[in-house]
PDB file of N, CA and C in Angstrom:
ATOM      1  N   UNK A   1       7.844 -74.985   4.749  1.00  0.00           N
ATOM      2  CA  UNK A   1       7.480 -76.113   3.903  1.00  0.00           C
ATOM      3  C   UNK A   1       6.912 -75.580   2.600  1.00  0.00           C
ATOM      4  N   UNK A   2       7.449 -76.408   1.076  1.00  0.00           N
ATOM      5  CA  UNK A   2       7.000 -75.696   0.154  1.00  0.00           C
ATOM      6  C   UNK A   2       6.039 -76.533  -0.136  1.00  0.00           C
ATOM      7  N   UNK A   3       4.912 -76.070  -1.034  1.00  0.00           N
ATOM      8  CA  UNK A   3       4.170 -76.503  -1.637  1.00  0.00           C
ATOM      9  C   UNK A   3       4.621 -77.418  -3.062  1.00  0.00           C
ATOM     10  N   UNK A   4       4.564 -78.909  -3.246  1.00  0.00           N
ATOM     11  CA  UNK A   4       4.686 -79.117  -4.283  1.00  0.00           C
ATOM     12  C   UNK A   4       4.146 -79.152  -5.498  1.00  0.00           C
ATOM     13  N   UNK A   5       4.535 -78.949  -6.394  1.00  0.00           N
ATOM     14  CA  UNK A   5       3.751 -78.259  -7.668  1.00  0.00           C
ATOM     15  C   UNK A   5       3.689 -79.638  -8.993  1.00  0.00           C
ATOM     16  N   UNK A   6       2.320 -80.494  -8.653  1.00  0.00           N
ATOM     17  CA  UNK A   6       2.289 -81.155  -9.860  1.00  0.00           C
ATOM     18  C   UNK A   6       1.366 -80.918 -11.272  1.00  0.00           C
ATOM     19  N   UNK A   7       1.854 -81.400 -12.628  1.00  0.00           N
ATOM     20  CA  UNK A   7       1.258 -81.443 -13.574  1.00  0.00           C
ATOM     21  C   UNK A   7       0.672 -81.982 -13.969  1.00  0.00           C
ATOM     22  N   UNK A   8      -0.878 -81.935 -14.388  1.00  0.00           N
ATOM     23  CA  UNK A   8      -1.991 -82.486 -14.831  1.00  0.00           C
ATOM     24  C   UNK A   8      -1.397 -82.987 -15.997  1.00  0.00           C
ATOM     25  N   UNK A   9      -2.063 -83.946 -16.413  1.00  0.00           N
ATOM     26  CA  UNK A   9      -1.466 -84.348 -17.815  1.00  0.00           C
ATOM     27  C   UNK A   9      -2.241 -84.047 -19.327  1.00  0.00           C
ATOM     28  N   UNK A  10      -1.420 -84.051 -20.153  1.00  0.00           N
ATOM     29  CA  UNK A  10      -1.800 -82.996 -21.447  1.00  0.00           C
ATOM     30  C   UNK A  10      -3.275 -83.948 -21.799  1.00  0.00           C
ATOM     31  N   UNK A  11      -3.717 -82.571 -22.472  1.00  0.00           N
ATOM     32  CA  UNK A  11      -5.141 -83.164 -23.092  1.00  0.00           C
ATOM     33  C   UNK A  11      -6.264 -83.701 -21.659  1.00  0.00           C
ATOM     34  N   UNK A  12      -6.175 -83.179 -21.315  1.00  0.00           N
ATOM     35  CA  UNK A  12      -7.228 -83.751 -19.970  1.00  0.00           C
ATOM     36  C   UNK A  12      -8.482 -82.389 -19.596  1.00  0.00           C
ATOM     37  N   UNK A  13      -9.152 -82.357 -20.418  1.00  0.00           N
ATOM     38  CA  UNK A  13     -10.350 -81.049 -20.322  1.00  0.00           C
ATOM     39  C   UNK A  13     -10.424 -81.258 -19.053  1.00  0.00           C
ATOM     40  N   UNK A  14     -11.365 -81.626 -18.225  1.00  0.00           N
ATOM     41  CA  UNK A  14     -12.145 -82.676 -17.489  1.00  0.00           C
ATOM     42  C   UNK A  14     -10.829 -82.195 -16.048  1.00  0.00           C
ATOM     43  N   UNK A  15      -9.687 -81.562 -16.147  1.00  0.00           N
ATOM     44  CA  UNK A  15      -9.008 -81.086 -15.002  1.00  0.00           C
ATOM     45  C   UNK A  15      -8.717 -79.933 -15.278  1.00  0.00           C
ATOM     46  N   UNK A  16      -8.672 -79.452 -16.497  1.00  0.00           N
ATOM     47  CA  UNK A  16      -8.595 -77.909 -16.546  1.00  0.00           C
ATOM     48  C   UNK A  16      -9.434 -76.926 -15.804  1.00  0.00           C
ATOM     49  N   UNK A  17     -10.757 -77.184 -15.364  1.00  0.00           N
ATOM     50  CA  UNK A  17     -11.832 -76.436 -15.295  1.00  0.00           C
ATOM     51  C   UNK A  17     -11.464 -76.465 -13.305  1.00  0.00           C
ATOM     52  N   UNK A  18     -10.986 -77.548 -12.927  1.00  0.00           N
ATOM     53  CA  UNK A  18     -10.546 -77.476 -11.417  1.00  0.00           C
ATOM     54  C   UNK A  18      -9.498 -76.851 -11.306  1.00  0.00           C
ATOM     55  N   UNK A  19      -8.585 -77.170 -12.193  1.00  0.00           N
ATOM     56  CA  UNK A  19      -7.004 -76.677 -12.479  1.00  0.00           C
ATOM     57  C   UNK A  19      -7.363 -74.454 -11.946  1.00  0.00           C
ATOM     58  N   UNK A  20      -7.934 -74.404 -13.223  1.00  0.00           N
ATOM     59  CA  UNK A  20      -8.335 -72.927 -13.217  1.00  0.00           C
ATOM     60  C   UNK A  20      -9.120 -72.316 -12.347  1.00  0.00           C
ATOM     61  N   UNK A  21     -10.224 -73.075 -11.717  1.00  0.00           N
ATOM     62  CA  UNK A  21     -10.709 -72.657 -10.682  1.00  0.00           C
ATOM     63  C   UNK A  21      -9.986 -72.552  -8.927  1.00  0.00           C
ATOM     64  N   UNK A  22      -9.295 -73.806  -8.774  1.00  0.00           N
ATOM     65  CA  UNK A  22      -7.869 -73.334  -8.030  1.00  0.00           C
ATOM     66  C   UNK A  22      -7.231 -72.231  -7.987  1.00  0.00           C
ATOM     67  N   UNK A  23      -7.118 -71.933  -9.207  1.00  0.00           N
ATOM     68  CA  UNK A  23      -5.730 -70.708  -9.403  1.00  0.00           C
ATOM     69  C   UNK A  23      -6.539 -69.325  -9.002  1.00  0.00           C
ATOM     70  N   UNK A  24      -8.337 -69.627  -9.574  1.00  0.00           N
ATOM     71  CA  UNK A  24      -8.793 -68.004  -9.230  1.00  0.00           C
ATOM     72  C   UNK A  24      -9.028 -67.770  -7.712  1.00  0.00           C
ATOM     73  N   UNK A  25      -9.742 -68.816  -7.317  1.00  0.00           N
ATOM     74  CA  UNK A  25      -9.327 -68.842  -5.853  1.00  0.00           C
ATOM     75  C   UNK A  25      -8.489 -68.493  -5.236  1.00  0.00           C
ATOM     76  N   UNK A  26      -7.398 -69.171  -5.393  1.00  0.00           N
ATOM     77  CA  UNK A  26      -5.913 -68.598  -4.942  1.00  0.00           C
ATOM     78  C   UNK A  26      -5.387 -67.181  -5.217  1.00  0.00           C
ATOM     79  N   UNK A  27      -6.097 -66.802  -6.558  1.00  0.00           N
ATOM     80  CA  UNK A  27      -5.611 -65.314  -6.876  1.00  0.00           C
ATOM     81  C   UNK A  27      -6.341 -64.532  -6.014  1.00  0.00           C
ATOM     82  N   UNK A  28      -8.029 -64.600  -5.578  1.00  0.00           N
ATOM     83  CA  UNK A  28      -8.651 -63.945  -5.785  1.00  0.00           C
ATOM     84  C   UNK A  28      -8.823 -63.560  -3.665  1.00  0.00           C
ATOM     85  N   UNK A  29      -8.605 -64.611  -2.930  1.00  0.00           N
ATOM     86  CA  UNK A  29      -8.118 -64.923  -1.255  1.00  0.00           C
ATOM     87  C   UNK A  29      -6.946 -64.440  -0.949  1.00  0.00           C
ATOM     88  N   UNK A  30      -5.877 -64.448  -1.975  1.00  0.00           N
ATOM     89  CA  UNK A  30      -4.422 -64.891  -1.421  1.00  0.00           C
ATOM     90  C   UNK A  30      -3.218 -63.442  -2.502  1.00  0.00           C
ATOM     91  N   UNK A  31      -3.252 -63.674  -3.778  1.00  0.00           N
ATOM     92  CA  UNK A  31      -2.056 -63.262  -4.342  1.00  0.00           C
ATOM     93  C   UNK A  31      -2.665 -61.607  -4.509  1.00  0.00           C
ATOM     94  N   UNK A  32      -4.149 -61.688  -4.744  1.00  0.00           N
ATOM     95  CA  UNK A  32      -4.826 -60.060  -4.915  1.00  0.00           C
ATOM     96  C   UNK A  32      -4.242 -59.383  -3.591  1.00  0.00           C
ATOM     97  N   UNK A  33      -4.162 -59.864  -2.680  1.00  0.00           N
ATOM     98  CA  UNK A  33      -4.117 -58.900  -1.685  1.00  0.00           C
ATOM     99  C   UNK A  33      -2.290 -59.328  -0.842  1.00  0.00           C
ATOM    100  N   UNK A  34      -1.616 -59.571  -1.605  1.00  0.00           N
ATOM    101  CA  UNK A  34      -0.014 -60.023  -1.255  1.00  0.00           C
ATOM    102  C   UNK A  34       0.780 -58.420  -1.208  1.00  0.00           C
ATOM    103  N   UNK A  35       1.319 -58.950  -0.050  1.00  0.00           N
ATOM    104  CA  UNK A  35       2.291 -57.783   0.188  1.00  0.00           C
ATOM    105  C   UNK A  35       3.169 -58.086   0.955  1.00  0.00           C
ATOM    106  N   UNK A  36       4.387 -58.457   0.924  1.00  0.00           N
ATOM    107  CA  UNK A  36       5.216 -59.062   1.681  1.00  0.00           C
ATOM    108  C   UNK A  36       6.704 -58.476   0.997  1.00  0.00           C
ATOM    109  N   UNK A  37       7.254 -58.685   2.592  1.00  0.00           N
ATOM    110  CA  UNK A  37       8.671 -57.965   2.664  1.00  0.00           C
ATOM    111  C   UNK A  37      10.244 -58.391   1.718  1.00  0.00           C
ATOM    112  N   UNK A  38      10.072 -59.947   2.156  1.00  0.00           N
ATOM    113  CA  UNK A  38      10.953 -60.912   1.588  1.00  0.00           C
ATOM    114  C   UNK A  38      10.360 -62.520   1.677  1.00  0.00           C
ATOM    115  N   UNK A  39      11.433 -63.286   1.243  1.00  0.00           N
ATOM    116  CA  UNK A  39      11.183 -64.367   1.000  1.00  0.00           C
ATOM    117  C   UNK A  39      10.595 -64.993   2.061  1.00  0.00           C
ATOM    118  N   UNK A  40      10.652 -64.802   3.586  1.00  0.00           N
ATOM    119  CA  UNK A  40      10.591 -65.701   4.881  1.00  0.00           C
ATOM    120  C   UNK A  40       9.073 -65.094   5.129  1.00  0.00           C
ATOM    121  N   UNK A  41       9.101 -63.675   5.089  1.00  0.00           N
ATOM    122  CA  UNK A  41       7.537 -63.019   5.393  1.00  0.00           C
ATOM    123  C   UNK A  41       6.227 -63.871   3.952  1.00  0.00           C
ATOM    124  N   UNK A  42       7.073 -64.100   2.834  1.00  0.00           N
ATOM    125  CA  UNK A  42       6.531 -64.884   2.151  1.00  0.00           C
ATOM    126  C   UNK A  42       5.553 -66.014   2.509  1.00  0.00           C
ATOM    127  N   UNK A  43       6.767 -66.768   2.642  1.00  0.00           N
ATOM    128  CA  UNK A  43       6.521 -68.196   3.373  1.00  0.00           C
ATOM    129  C   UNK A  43       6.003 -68.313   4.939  1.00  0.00           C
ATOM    130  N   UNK A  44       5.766 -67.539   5.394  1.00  0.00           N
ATOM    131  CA  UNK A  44       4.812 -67.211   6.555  1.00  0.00           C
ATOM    132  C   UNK A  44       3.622 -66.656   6.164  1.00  0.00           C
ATOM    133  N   UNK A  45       3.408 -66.077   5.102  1.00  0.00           N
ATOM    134  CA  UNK A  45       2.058 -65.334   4.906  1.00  0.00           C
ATOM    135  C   UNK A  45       0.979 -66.642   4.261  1.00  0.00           C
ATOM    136  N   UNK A  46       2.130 -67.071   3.408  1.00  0.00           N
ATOM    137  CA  UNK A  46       1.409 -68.673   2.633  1.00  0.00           C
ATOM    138  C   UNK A  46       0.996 -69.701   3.339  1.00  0.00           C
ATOM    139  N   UNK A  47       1.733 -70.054   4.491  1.00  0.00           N
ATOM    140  CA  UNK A  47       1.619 -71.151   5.732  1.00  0.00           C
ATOM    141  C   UNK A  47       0.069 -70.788   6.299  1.00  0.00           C
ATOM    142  N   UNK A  48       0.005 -69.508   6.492  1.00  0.00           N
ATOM    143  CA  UNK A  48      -1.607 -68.343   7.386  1.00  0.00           C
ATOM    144  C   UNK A  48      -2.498 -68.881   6.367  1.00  0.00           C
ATOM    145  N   UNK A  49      -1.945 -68.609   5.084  1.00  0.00           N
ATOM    146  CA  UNK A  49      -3.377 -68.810   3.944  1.00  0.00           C
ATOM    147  C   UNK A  49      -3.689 -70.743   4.200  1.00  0.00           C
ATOM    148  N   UNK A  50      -2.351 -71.413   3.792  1.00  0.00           N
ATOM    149  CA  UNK A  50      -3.059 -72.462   3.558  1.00  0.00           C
ATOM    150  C   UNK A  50      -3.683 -73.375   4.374  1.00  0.00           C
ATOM    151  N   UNK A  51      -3.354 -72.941   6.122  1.00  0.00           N
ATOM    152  CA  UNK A  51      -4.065 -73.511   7.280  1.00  0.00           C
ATOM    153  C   UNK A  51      -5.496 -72.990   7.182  1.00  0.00           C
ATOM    154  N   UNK A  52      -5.951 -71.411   6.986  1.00  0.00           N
ATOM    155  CA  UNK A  52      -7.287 -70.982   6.477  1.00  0.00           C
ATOM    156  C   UNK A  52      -7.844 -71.657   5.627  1.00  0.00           C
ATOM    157  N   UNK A  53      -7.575 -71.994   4.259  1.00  0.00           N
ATOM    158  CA  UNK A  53      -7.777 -72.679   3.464  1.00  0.00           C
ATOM    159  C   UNK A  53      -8.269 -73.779   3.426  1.00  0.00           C
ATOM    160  N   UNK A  54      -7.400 -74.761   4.281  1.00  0.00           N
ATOM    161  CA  UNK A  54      -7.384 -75.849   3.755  1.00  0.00           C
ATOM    162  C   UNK A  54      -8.177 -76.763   5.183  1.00  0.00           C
ATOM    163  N   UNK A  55      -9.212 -75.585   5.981  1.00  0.00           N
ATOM    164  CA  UNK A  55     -10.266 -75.696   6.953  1.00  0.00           C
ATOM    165  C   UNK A  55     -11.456 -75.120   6.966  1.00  0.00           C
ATOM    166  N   UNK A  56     -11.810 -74.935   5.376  1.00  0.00           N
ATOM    167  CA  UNK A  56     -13.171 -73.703   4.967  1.00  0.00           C
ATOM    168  C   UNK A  56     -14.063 -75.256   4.255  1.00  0.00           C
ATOM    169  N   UNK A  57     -15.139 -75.288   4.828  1.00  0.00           N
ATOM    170  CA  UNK A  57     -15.982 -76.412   4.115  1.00  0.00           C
ATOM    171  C   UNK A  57     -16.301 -76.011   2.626  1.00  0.00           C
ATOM    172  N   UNK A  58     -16.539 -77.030   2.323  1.00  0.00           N
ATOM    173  CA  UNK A  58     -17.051 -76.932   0.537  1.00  0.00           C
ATOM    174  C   UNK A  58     -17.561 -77.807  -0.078  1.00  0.00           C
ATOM    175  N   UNK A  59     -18.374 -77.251  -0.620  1.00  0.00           N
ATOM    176  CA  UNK A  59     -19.846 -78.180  -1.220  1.00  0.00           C
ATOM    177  C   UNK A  59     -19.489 -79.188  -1.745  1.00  0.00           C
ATOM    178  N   UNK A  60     -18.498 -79.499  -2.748  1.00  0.00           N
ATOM    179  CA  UNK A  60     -18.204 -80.147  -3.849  1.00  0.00           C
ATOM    180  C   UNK A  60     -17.454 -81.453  -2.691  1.00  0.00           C
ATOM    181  N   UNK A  61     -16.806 -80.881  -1.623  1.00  0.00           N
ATOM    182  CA  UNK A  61     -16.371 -81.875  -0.628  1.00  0.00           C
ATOM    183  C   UNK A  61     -17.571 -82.814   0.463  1.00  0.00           C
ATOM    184  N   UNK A  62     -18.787 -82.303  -0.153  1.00  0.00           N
ATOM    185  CA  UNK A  62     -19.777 -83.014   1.075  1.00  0.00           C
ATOM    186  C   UNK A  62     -20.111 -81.711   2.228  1.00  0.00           C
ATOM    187  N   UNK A  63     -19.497 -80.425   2.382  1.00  0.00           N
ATOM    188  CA  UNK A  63     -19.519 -79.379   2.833  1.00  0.00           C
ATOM    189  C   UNK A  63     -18.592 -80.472   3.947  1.00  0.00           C
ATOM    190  N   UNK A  64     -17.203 -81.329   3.949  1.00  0.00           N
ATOM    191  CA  UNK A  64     -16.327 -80.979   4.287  1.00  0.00           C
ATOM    192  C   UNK A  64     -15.128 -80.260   4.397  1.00  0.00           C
ATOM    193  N   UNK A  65     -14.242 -79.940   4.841  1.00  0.00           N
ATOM    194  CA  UNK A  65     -12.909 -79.489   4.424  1.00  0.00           C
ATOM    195  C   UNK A  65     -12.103 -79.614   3.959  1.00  0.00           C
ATOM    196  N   UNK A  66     -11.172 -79.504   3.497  1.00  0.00           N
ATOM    197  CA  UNK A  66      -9.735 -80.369   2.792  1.00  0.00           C
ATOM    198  C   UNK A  66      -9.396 -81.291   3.317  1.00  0.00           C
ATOM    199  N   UNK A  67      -8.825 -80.974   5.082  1.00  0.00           N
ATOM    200  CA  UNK A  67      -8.372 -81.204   5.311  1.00  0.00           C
ATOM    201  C   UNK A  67      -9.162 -82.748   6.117  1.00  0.00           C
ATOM    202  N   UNK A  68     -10.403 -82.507   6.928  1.00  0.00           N
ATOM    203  CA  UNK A  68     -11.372 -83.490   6.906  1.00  0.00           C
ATOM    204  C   UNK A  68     -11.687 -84.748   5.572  1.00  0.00           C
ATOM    205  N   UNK A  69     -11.721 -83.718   4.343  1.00  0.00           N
ATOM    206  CA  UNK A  69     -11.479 -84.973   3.229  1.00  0.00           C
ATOM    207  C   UNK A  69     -10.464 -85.702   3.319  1.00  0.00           C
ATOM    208  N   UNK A  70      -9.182 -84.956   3.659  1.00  0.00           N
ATOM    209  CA  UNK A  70      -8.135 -85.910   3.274  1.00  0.00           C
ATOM    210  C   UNK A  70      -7.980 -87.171   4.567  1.00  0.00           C
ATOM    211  N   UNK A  71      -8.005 -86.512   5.266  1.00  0.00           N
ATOM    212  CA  UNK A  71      -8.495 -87.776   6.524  1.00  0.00           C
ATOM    213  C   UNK A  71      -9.297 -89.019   5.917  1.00  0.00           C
ATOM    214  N   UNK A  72     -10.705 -88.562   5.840  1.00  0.00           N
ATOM    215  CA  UNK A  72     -11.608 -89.550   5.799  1.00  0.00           C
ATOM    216  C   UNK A  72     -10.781 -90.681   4.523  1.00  0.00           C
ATOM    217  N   UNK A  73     -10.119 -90.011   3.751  1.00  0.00           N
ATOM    218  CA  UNK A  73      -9.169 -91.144   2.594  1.00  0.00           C
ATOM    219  C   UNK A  73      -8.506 -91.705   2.683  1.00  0.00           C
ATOM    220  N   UNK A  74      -7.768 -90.929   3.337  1.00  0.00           N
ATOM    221  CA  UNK A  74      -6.447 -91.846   4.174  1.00  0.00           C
ATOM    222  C   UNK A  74      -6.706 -92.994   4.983  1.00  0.00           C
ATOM    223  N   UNK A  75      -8.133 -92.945   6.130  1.00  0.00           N
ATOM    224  CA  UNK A  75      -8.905 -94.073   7.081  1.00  0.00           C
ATOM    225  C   UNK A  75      -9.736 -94.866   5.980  1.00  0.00           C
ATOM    226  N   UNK A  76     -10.359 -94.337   4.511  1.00  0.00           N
ATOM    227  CA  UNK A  76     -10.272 -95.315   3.743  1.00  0.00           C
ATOM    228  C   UNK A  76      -9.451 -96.628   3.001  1.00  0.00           C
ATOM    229  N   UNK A  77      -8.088 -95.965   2.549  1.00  0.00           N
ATOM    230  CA  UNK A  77      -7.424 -96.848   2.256  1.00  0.00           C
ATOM    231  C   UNK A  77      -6.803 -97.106   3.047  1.00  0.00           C
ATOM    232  N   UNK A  78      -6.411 -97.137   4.465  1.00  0.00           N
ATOM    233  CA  UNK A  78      -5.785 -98.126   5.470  1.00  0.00           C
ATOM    234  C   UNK A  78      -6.737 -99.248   5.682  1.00  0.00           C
TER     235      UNK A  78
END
């Protein structure tokens, strides 16, 4: 499964600063330490990161998870 890749929209300070902090994260967990064979060892190494990931609490979430946030939103707007 790929990750889909959307664009913030131009002129928006106010998402840059998440935008970029994403990416160092991601560089700094994930692409710093990449070493992979081909495309499939790829996409298996990324699947490892983003289940880790996307189950690490964080402040800015309530010291929930991603994935706990995205729940609790989803049982919001139903």
């Amino acid at each position: 499964m790929y990750r889909i890749h959307y664009k913030i929209r131009p002129r928006t300070p106010e998402h840059n600063g998440k935008v970029e902090r994403i990416h160092r994260n991601d560089n700094e967990r994930f692409y710093s330490y990449l070493h992979f064979y081909n495309l499939e060892d790829l996409i298996k190494q990324e699947k490892a990161y983003l289940k880790r990931a996307n189950n690490i609490p964080m402040a800015v979430l309530g010291y929930l998870t991603p994935k706990e946030k995205r729940t609790e939103l989803e049982l919001a707007v139903a």
